[in-house]
Protein backbone atom coordinates (compact mmCIF):
# COMPACT_ATOMS: atom_id res chain seq x y z
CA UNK A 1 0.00 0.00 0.00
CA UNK A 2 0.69 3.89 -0.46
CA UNK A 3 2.10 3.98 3.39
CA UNK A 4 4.65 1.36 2.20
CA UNK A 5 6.72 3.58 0.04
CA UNK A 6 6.59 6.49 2.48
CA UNK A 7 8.41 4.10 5.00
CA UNK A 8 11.19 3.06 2.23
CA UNK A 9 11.73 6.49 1.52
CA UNK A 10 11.95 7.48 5.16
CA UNK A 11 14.52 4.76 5.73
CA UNK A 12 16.62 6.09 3.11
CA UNK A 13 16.32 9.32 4.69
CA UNK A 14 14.06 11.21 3.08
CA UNK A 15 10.34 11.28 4.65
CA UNK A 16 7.63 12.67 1.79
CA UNK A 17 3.81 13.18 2.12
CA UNK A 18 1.56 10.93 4.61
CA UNK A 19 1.15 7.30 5.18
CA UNK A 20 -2.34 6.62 5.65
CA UNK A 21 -5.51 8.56 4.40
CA UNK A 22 -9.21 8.24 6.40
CA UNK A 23 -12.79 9.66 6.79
CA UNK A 24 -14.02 10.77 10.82
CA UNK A 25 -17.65 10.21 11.31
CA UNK A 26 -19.48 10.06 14.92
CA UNK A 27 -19.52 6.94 17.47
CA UNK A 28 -18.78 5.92 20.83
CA UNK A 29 -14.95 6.02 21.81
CA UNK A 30 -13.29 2.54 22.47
CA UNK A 31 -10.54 2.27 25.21
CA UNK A 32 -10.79 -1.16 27.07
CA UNK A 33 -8.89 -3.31 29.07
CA UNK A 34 -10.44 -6.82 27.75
CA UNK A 35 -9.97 -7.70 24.16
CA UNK A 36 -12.66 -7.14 22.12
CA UNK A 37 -14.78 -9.72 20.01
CA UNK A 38 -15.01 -8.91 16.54
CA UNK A 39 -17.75 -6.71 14.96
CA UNK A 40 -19.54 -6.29 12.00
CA UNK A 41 -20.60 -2.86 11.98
CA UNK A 42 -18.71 0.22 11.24
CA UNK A 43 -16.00 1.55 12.50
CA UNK A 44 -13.16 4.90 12.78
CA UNK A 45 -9.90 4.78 13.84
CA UNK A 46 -7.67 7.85 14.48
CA UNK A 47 -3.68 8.18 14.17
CA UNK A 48 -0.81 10.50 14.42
CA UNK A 49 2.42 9.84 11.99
CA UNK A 50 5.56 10.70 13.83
CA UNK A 51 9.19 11.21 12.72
CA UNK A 52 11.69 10.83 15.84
CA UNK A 53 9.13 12.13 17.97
CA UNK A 54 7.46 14.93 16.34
CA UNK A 55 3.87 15.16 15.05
CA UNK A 56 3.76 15.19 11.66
CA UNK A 57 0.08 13.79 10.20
CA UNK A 58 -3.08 13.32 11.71
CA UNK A 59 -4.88 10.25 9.78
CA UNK A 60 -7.98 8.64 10.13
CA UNK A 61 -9.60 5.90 8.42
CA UNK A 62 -12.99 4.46 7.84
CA UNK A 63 -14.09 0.99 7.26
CA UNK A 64 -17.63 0.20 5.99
CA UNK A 65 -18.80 -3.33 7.23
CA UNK A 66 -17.85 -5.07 3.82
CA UNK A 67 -13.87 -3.79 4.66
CA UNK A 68 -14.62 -0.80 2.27
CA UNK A 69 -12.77 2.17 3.39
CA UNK A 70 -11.66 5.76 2.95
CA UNK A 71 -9.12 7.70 4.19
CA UNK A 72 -8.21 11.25 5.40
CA UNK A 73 -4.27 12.27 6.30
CA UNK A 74 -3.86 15.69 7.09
CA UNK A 75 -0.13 17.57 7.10
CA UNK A 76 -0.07 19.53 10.03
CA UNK A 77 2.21 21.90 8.96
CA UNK A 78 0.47 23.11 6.26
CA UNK A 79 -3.06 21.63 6.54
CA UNK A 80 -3.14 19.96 3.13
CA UNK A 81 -4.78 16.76 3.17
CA UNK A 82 -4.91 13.53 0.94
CA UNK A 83 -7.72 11.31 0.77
CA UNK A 84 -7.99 7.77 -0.41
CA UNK A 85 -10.27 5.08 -1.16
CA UNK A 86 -10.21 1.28 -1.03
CA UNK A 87 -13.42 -0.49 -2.90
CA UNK A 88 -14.15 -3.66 -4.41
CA UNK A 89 -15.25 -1.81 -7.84
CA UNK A 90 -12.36 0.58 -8.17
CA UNK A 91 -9.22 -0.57 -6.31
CA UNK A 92 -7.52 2.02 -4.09
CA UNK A 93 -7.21 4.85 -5.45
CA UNK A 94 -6.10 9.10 -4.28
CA UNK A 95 -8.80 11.69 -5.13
CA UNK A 96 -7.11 14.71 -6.80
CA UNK A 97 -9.59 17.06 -6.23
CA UNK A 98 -7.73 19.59 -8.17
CA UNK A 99 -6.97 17.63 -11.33
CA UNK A 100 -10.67 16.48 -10.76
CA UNK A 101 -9.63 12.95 -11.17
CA UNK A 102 -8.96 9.68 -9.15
CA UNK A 103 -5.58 8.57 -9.33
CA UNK A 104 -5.10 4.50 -9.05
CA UNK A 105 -2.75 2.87 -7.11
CA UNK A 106 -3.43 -0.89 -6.72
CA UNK A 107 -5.89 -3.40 -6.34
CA UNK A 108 -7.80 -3.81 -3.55
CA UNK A 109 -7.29 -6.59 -0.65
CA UNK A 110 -9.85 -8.46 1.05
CA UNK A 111 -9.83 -7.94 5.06
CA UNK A 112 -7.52 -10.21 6.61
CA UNK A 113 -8.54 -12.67 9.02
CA UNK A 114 -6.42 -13.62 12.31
CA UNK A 115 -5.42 -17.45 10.38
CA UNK A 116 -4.23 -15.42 7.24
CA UNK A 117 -2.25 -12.93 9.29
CA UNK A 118 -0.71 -15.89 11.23
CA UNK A 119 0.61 -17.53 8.45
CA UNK A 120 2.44 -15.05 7.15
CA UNK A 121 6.24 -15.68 7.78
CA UNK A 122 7.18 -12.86 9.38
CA UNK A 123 4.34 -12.91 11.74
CA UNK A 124 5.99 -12.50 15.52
CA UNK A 125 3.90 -12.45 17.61
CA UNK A 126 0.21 -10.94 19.84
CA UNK A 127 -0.53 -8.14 22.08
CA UNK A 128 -3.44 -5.60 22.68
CA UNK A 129 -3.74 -2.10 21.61
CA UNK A 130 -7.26 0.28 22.74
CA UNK A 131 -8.41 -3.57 24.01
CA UNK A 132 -8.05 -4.97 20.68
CA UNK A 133 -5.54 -8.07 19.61
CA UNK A 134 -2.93 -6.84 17.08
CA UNK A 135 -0.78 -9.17 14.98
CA UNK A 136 2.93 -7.79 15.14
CA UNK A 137 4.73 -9.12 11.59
CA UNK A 138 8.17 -8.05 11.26
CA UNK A 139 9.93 -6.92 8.41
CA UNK A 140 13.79 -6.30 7.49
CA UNK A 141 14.69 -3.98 4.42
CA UNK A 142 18.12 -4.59 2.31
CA UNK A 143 18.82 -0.83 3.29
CA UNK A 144 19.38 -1.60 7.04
CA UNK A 145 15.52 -0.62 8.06
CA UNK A 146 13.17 -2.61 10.32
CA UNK A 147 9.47 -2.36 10.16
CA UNK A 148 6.95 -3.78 12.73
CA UNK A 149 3.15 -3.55 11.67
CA UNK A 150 0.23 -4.26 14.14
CA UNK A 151 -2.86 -6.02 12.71
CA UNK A 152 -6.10 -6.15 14.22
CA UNK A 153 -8.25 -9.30 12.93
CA UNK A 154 -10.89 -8.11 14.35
CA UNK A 155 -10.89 -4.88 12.50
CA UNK A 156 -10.50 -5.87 9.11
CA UNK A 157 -6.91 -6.97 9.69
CA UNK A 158 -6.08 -2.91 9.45
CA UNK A 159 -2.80 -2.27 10.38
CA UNK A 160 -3.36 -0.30 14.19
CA UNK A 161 0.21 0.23 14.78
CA UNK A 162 3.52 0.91 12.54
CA UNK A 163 7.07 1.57 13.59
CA UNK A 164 10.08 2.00 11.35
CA UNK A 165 13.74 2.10 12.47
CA UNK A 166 15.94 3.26 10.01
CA UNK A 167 19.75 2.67 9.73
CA UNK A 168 20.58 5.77 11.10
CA UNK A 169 18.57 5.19 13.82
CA UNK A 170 15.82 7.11 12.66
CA UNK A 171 11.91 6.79 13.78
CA UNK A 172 9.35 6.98 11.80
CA UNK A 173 5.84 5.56 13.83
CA UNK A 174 2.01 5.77 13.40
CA UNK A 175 0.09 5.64 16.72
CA UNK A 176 -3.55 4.77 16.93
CA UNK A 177 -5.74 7.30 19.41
CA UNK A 178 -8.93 6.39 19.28
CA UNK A 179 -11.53 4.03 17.62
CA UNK A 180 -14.95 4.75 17.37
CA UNK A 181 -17.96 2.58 16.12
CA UNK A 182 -20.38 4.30 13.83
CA UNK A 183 -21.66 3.77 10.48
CA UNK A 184 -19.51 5.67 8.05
CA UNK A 185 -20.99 7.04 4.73
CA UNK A 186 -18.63 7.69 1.79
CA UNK A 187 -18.41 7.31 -2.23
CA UNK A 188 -15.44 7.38 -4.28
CA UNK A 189 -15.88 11.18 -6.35
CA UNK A 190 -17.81 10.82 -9.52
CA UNK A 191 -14.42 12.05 -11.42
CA UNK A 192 -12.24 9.74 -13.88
CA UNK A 193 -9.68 6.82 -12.72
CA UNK A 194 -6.80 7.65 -14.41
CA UNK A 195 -3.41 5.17 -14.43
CA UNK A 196 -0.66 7.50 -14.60
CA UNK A 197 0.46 7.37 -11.14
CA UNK A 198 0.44 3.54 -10.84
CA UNK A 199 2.09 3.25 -14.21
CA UNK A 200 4.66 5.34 -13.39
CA UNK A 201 5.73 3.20 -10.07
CA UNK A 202 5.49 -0.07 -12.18
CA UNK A 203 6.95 0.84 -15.71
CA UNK A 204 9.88 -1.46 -17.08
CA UNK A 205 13.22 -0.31 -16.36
């Protein structure tokens, strides 16, 4: 996903743009003790993106029941934000509101369940974050970098929790805030999917 190559490029030194991209709608905060049984209905979850310890991003993301989501990441510095959209129909895609077009970037995943995460190979281990189980998988880049994400079966298998170290020594996190239940409404702009952006990240060399 798009918060992928924000991490690579971080751990090369260079940290560009935001890593996730949400929608906030209205519900009852979550912070529990117990871990929480899955649910069904809607839900928000709010995040700040840090680099070595300063704010950066404020991100939230919304999943629809059927793991549709949208997402809003706003740059606190300058209060430009980027939103984002993962559907069956269209794929994930970034709304450019001022080319009036949306911009594809991949396919879209079905939500992952706790068996799927487990099997990964780089799955490490469990904990709790806000009272909900989170999957830790950890990965190792060729440039030095390590990445842990948090997964939470039980909500959609969305990653909760990210933290890269680069070789410097650099930190680059997301931190989950809050989650609140509610049912989110959302539709992907009635604008054009365009290709460029994807084809320029996957042309032959």
């Amino acid at each position: 996903m798009m918060w992928l190559r924000y991490i690579r490029r971080f751990a090369l030194g260079a940290i560009v743009g935001g890593i996730l991209v949400i929608l906030a709608a209205a519900g009852t905060y979550v912070i529990a003790s117990k871990v929480r049984k899955p649910r069904v209905s809607g839900f928000t979850v709010y995040q700040i993106q840090r680099a070595n310890g300063h704010d950066e991003r404020r991100i939230s993301r919304s999943y629809k029941a059927n793991g549709e989501w949208m997402e809003v990441s706003t740059d606190l510095k300058t209060g430009r934000q980027q939103v984002m959209f993962g559907t069956r129909e269209s794929g994930v895609v970034r709304s450019n509101n001022e080319k009036m077009e949306n911009e594809f970037i991949g396919g879209w995943g079905m939500p992952l369940t706790a068996e799927q995460i487990r099997r990964d190979p780089q799955f490490v281990d469990e904990s709790q974050i806000l009272g909900f189980r989170v999957m830790r998988v950890h990965m190792e880049g060729i440039d030095g970098s390590k990445t842990d994400l948090y997964k939470a079966p039980d909500l959609h298998g969305m990653i909760l929790r990210v933290v890269t170290t680069s070789s410097d020594g650099g930190v680059l996190s997301v931190e989950p805030e809050k989650i609140e239940f509610n049912q989110p409404e959302f539709a992907l702009p009635n604008y054009p999917i365009t290709r460029d952006l994807y084809n320029s990240h996957h042309q032959k060399k």
